[in-house]
Structure formats: C-alpha cells, structure tokens
N, C-alpha and C. Protein backbone atom coordinates (compact mmCIF):
# COMPACT_ATOMS: atom_id res chain seq x y z
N UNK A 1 0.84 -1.16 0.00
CA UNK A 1 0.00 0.00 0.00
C UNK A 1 0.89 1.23 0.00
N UNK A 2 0.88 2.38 -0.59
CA UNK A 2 1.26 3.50 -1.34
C UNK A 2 0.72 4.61 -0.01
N UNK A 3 1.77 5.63 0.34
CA UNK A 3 0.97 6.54 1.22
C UNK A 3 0.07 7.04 0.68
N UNK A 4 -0.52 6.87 -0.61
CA UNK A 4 -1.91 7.30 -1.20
C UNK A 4 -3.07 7.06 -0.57
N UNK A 5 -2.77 5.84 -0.32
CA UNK A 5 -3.84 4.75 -0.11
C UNK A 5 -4.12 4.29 1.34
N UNK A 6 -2.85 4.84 1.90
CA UNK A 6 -2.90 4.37 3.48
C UNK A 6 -4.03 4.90 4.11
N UNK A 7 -5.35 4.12 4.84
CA UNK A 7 -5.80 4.47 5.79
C UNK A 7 -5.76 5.74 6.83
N UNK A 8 -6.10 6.83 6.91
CA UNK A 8 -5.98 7.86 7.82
C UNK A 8 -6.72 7.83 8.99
N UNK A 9 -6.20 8.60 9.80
CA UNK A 9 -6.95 8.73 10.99
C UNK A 9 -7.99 9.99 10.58
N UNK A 10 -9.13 9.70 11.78
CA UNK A 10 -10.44 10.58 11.23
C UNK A 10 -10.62 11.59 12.81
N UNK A 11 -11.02 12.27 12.89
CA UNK A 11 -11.92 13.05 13.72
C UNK A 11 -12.82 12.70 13.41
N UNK A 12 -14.22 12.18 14.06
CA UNK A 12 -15.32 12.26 13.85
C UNK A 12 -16.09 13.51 14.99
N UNK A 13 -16.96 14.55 14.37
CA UNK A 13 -17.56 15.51 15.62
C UNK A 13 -19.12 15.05 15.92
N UNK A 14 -19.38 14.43 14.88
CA UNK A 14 -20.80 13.96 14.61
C UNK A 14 -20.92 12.80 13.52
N UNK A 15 -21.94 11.81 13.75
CA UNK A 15 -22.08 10.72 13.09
C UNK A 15 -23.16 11.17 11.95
N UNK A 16 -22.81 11.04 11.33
CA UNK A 16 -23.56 10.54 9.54
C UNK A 16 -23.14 12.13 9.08
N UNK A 17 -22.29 12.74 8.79
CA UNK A 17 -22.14 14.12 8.21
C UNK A 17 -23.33 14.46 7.20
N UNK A 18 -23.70 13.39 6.67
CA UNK A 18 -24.67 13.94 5.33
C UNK A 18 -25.19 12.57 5.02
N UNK A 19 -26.09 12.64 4.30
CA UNK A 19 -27.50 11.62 3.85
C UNK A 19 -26.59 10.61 3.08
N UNK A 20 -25.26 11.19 2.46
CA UNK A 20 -25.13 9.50 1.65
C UNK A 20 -24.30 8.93 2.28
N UNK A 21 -23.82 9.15 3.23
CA UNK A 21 -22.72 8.22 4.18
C UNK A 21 -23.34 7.09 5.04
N UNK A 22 -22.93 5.87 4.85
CA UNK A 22 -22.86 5.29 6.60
C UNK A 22 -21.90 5.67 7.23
N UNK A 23 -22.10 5.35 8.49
CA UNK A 23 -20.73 5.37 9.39
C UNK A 23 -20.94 3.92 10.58
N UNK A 24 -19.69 3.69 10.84
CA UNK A 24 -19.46 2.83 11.84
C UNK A 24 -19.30 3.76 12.90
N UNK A 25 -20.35 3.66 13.97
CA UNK A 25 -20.07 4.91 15.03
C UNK A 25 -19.02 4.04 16.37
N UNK A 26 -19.19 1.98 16.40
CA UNK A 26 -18.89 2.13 17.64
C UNK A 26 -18.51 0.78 17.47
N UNK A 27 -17.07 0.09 17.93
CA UNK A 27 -16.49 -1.32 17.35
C UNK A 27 -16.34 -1.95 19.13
N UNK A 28 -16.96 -3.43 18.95
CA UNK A 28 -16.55 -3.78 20.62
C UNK A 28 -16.73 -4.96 20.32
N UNK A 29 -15.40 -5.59 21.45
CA UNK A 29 -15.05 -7.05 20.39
C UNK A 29 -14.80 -7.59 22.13
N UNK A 30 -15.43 -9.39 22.20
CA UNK A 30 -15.46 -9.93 23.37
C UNK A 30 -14.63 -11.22 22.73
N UNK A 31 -14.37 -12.11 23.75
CA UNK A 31 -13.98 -13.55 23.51
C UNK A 31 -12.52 -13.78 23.63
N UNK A 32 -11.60 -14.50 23.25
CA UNK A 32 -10.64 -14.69 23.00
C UNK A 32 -9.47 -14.71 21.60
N UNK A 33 -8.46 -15.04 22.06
CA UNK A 33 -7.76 -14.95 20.75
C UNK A 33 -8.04 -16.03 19.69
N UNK A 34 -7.81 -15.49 18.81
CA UNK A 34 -8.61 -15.70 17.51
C UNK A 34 -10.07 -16.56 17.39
N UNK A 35 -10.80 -16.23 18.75
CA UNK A 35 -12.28 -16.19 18.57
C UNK A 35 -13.18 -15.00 19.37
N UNK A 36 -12.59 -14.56 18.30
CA UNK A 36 -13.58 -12.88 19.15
C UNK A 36 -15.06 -12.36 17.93
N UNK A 37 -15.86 -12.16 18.78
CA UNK A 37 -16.88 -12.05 18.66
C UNK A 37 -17.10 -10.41 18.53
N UNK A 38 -17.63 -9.25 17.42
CA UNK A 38 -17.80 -8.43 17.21
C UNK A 38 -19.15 -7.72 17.08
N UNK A 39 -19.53 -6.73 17.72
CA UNK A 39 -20.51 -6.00 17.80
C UNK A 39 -20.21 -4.57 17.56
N UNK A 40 -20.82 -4.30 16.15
CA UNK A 40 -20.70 -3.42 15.54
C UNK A 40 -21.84 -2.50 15.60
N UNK A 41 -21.60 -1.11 15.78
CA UNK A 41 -23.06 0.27 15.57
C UNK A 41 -22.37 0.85 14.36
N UNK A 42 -23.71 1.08 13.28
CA UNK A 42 -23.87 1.49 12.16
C UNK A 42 -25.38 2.50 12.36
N UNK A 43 -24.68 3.60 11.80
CA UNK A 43 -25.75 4.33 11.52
C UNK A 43 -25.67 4.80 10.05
N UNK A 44 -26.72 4.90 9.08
CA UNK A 44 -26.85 4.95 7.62
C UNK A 44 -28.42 5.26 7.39
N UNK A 45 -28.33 6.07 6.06
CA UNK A 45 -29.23 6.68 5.72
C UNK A 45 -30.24 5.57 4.46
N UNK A 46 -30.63 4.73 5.36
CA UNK A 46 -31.41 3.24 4.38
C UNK A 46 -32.39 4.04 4.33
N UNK A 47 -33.22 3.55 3.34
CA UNK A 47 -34.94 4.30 2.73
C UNK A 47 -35.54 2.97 2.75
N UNK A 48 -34.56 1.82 2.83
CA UNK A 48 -35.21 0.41 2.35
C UNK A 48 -34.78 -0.68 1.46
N UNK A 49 -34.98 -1.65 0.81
CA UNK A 49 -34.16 -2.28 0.24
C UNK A 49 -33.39 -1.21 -1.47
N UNK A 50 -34.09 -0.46 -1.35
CA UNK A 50 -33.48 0.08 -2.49
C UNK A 50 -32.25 0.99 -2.26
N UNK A 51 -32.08 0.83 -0.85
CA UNK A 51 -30.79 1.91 0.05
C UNK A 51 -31.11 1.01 1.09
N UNK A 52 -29.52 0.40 1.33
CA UNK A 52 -29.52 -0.28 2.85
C UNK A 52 -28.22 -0.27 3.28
N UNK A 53 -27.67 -0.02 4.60
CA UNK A 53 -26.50 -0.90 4.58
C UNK A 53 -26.55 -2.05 4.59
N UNK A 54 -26.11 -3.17 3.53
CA UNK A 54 -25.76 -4.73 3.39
C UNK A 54 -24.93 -5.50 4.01
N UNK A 55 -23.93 -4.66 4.82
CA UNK A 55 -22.97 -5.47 5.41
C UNK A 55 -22.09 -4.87 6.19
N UNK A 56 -21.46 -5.11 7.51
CA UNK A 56 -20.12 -4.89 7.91
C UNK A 56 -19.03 -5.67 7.74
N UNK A 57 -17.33 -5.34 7.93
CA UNK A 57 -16.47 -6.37 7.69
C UNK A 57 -15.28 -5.80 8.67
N UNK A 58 -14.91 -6.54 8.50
CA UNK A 58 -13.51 -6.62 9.53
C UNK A 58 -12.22 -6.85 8.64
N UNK A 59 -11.29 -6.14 8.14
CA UNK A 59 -10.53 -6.48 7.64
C UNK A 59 -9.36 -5.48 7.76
N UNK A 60 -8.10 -6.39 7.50
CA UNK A 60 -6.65 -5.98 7.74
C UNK A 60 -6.48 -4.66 6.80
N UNK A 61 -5.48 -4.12 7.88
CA UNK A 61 -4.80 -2.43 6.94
C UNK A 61 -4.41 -2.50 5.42
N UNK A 62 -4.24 -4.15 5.11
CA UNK A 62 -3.56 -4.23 3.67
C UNK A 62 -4.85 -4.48 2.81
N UNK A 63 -6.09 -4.96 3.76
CA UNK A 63 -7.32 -4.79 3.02
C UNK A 63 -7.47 -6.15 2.81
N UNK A 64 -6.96 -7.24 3.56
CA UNK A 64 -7.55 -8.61 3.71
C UNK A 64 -8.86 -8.87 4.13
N UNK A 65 -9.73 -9.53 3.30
CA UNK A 65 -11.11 -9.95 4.37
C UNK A 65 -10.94 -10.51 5.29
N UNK A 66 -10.90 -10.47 6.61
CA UNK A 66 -11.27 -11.10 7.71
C UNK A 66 -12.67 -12.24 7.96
N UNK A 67 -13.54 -11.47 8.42
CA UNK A 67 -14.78 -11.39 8.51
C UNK A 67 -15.68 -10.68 8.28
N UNK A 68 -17.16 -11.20 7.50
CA UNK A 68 -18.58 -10.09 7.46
C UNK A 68 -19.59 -10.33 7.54
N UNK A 69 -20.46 -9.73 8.24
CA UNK A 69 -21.27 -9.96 8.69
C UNK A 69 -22.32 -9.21 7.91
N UNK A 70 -23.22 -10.22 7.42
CA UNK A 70 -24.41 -9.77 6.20
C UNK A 70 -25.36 -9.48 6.68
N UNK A 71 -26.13 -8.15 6.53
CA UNK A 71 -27.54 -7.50 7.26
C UNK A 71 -27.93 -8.12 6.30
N UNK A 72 -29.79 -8.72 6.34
CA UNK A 72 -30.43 -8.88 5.76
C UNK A 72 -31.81 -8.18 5.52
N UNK A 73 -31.96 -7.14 6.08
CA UNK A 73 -32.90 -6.32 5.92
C UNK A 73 -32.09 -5.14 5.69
N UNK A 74 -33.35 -3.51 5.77
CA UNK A 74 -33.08 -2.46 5.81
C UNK A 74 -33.17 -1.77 7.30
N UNK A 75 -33.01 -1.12 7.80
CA UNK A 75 -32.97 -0.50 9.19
C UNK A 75 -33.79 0.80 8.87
N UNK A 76 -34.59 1.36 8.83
CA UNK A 76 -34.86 2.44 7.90
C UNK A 76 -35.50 3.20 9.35
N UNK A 77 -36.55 2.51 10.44
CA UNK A 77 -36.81 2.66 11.49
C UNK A 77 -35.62 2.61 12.61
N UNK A 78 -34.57 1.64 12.65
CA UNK A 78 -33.49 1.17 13.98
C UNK A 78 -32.42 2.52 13.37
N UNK A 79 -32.17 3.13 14.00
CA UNK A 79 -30.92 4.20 13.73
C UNK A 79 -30.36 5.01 14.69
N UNK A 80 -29.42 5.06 15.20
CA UNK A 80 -28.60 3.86 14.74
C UNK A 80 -28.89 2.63 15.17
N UNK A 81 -28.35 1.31 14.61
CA UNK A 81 -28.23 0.08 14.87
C UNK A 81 -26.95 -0.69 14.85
N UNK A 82 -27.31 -1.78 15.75
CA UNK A 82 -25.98 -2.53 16.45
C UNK A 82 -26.06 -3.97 16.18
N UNK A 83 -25.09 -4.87 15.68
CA UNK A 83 -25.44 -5.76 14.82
C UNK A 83 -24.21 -6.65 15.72
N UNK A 84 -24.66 -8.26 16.46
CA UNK A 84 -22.88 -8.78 16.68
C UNK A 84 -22.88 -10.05 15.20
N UNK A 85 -20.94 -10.28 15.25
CA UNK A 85 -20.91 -11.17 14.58
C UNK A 85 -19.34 -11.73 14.97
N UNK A 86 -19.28 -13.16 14.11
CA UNK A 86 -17.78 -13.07 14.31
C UNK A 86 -17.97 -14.94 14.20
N UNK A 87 -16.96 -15.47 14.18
CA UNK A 87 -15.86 -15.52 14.62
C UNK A 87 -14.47 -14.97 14.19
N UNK A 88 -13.80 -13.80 14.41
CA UNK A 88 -13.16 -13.11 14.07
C UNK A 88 -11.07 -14.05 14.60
N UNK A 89 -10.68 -14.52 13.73
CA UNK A 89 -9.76 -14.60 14.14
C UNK A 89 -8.47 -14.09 13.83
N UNK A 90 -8.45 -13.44 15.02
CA UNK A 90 -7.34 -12.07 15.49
C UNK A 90 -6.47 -12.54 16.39
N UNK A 91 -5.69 -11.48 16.60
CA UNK A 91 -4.91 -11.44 17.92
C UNK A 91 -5.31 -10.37 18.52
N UNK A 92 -5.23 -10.22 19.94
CA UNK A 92 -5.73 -9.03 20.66
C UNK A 92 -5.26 -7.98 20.36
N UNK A 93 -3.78 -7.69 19.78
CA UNK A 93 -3.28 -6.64 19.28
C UNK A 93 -2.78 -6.48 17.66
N UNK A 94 -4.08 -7.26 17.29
CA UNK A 94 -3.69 -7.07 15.78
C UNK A 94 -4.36 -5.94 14.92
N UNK A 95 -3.89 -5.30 14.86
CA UNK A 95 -4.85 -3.75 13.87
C UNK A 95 -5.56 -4.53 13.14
N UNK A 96 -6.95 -3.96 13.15
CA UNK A 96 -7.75 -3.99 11.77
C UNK A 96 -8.54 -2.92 11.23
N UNK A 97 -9.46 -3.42 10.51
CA UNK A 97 -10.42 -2.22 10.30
C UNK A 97 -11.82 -2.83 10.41
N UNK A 98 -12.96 -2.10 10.86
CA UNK A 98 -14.10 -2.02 10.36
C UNK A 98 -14.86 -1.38 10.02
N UNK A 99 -15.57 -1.78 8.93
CA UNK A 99 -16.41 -0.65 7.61
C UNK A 99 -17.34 -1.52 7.49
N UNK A 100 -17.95 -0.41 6.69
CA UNK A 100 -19.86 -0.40 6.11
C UNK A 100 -20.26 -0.36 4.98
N UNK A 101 -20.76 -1.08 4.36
CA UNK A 101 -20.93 -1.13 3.10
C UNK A 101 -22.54 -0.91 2.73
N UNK A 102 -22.56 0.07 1.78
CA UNK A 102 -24.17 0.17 1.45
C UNK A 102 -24.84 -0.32 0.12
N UNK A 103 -25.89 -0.58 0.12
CA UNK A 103 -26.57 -1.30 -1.12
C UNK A 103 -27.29 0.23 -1.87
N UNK A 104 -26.68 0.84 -3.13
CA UNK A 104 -26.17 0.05 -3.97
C UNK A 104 -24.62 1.46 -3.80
N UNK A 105 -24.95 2.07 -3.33
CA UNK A 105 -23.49 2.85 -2.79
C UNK A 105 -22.37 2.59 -2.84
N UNK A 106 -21.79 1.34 -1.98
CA UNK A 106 -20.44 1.06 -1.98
C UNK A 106 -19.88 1.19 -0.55
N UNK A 107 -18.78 1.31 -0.02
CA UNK A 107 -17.89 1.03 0.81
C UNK A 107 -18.22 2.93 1.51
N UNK A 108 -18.31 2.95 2.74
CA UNK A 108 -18.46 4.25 3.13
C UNK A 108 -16.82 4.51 3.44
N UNK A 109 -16.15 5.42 3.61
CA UNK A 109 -15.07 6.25 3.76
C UNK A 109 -14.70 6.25 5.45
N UNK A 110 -16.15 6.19 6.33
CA UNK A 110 -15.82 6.50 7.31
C UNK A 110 -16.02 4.76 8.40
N UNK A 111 -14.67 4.72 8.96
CA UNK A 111 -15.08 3.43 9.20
C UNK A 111 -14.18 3.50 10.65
N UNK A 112 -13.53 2.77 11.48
CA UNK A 112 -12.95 2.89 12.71
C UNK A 112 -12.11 1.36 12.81
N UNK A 113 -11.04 1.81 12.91
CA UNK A 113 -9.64 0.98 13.12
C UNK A 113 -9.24 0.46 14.79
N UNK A 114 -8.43 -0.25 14.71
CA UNK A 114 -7.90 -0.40 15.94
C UNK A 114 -7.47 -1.95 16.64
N UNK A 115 -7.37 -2.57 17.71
CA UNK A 115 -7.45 -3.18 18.04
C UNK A 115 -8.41 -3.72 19.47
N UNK A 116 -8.50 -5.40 19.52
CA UNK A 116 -9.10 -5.91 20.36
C UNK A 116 -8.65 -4.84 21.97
N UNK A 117 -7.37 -5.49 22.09
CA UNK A 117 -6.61 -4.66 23.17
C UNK A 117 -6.52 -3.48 23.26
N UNK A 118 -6.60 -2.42 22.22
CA UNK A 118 -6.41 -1.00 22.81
C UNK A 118 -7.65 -0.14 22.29
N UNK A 119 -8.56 -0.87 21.63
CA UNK A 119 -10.00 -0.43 21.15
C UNK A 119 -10.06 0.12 19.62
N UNK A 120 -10.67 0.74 19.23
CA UNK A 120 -11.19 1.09 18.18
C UNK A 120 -11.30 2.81 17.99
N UNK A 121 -11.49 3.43 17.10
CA UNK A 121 -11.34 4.73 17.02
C UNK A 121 -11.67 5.15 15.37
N UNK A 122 -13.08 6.51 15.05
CA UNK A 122 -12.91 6.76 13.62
C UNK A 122 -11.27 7.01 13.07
N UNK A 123 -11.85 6.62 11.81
CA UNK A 123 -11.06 7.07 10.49
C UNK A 123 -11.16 7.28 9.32
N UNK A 124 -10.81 7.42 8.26
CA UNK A 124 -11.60 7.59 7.13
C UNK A 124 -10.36 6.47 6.30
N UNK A 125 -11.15 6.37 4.96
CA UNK A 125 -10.22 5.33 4.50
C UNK A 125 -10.41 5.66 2.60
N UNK A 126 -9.33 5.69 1.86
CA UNK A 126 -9.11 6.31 0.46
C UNK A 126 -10.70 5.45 -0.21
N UNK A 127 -10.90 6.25 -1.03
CA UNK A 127 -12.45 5.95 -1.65
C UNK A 127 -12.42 4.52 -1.85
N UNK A 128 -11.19 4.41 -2.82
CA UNK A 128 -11.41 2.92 -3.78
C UNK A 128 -10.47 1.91 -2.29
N UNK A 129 -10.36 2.00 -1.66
CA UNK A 129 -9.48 1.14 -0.55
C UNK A 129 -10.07 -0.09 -0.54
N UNK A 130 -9.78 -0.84 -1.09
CA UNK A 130 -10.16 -2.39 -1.46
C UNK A 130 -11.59 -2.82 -1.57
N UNK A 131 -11.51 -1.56 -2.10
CA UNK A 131 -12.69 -2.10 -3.16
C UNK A 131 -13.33 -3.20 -3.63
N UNK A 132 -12.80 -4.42 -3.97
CA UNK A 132 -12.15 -6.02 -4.70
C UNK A 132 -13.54 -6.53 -4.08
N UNK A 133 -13.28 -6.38 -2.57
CA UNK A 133 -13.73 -7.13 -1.40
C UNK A 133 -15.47 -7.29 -2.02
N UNK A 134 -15.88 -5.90 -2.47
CA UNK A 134 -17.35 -5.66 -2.74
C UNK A 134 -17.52 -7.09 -3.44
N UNK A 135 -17.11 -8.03 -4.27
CA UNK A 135 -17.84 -9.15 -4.91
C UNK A 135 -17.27 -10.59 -3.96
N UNK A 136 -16.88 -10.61 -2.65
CA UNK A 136 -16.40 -11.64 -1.97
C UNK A 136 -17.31 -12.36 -1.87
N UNK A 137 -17.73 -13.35 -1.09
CA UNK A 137 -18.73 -14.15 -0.62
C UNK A 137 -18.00 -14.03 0.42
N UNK A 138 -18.94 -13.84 1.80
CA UNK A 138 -20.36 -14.00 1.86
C UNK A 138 -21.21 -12.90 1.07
N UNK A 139 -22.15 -12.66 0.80
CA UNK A 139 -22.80 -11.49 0.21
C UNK A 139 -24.40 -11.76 0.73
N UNK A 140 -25.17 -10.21 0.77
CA UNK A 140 -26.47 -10.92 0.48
C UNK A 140 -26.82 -11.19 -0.82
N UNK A 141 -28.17 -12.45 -0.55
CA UNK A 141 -29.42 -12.51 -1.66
C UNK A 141 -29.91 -11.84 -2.18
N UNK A 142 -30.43 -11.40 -0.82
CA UNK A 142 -31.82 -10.65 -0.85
C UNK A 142 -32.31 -9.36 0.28
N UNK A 143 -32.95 -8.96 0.39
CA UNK A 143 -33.36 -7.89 1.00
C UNK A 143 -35.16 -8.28 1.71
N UNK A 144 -34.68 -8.38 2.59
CA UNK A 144 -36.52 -9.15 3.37
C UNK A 144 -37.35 -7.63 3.28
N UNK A 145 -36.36 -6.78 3.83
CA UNK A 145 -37.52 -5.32 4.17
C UNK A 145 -36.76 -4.02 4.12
C-alpha cells in the first residue's frame, strides 16, 4: 500500500455528516484470541431495500477480508443500529479495520480501526481502498424489508 492509499486517521464531531454516508459509530469485540466475537453500531441513511446498509467487515490495513457480517434487511426505522458477529480470528493486538458497506453505494469512507486490546477509534479510509472485497462471498441474496 502506497501513502496514497494508506488508511488515515479521522476526527469524527458527529455521526452521519450527510445523507449519503454510513458510518461505523462504535467497534466492541469480546472472547478470546482468535475467537472474538464483534458488535458493531452502524448508523446509515437506508430508505429500504433500495438503500440499505448490506454489510459490515472486519478487515486488515492491507485490506484482507477477515470477517462479514451480512444484514439482511433495511434499518430504515433502527438508527442507529448494532449488529454482533464473528468468529473473528485475530490477535488481541492485531490492527484492523471495520467498515460499512451500502446497497447500492459502496464502501463508506468513514469506518474505525484499531485493536481488540487497545480499542477502536474513527477514520476515514481512500475511496477505492479495497474495493475487490465488494464481490467476496459471503454477500447478500436478498433484501426481506
């Protein structure tokens, strides 16, 4: 990765700056090494399946998939909302990232880094920053609501 591309640190003063962003407002991770369990808050501007966030993920600074965890609805009423998942296997002090991905949007910018051991914290992350990931499996189907 290119200092282009490197991950930055974010100030966040307020969550969702504007209508087309998600944001990951809040990362909290239980369990042990390399089975930690993640509970993620997302707040995003869903209307419904035609705008949703589809997914969170967990993945390394070089932009490895880790883990993701697939919403299957829209949240359009829950906002923000808090979603757990995992089995995440980490080390307690292994940096990662987690981000938000929206249907049909893409990867939001604003997402929060860090580790098991010293926590989590916003950041923002280069537009196209592994991008790739968008056609991985797991993915959703479908959209219930």
């Amino acid at each position: 990765m290119n200092e282009s591309q490197a991950p930055q640190k974010r100030n966040v003063d307020s969550p969702l700056e504007n209508s087309i962003i998600a944001e990951v407002l809040k990362v909290e991770a239980t369990g042990k090494a390399n089975e930690y369990s993640f509970a993620v808050t997302v707040q995003s501007p869903d209307t419904g399946c035609d705008r949703y966030a589809d997914w969170w993920e967990v993945i390394t600074p070089e932009g490895e998939l880790l883990y993701r965890r697939v919403l299957l609805h829209s949240h359009v009423t829950e906002q923000p909302f808090r979603r757990q998942g995992g089995t995440v296997k980490i080390q307690p002090q292994q940096k990662v990232i987690v981000r938000v991905h929206m249907f049909p949007d893409g990867y939001s910018a604003i997402a929060q880094a860090g580790t098991v051991e010293s926590g989590f914290s916003p950041m923002s992350l280069p537009s196209s920053f592994a991008d790739s990931l968008a056609s991985v499996e797991p993915l959703p189907k479908n959209c219930a609501f």
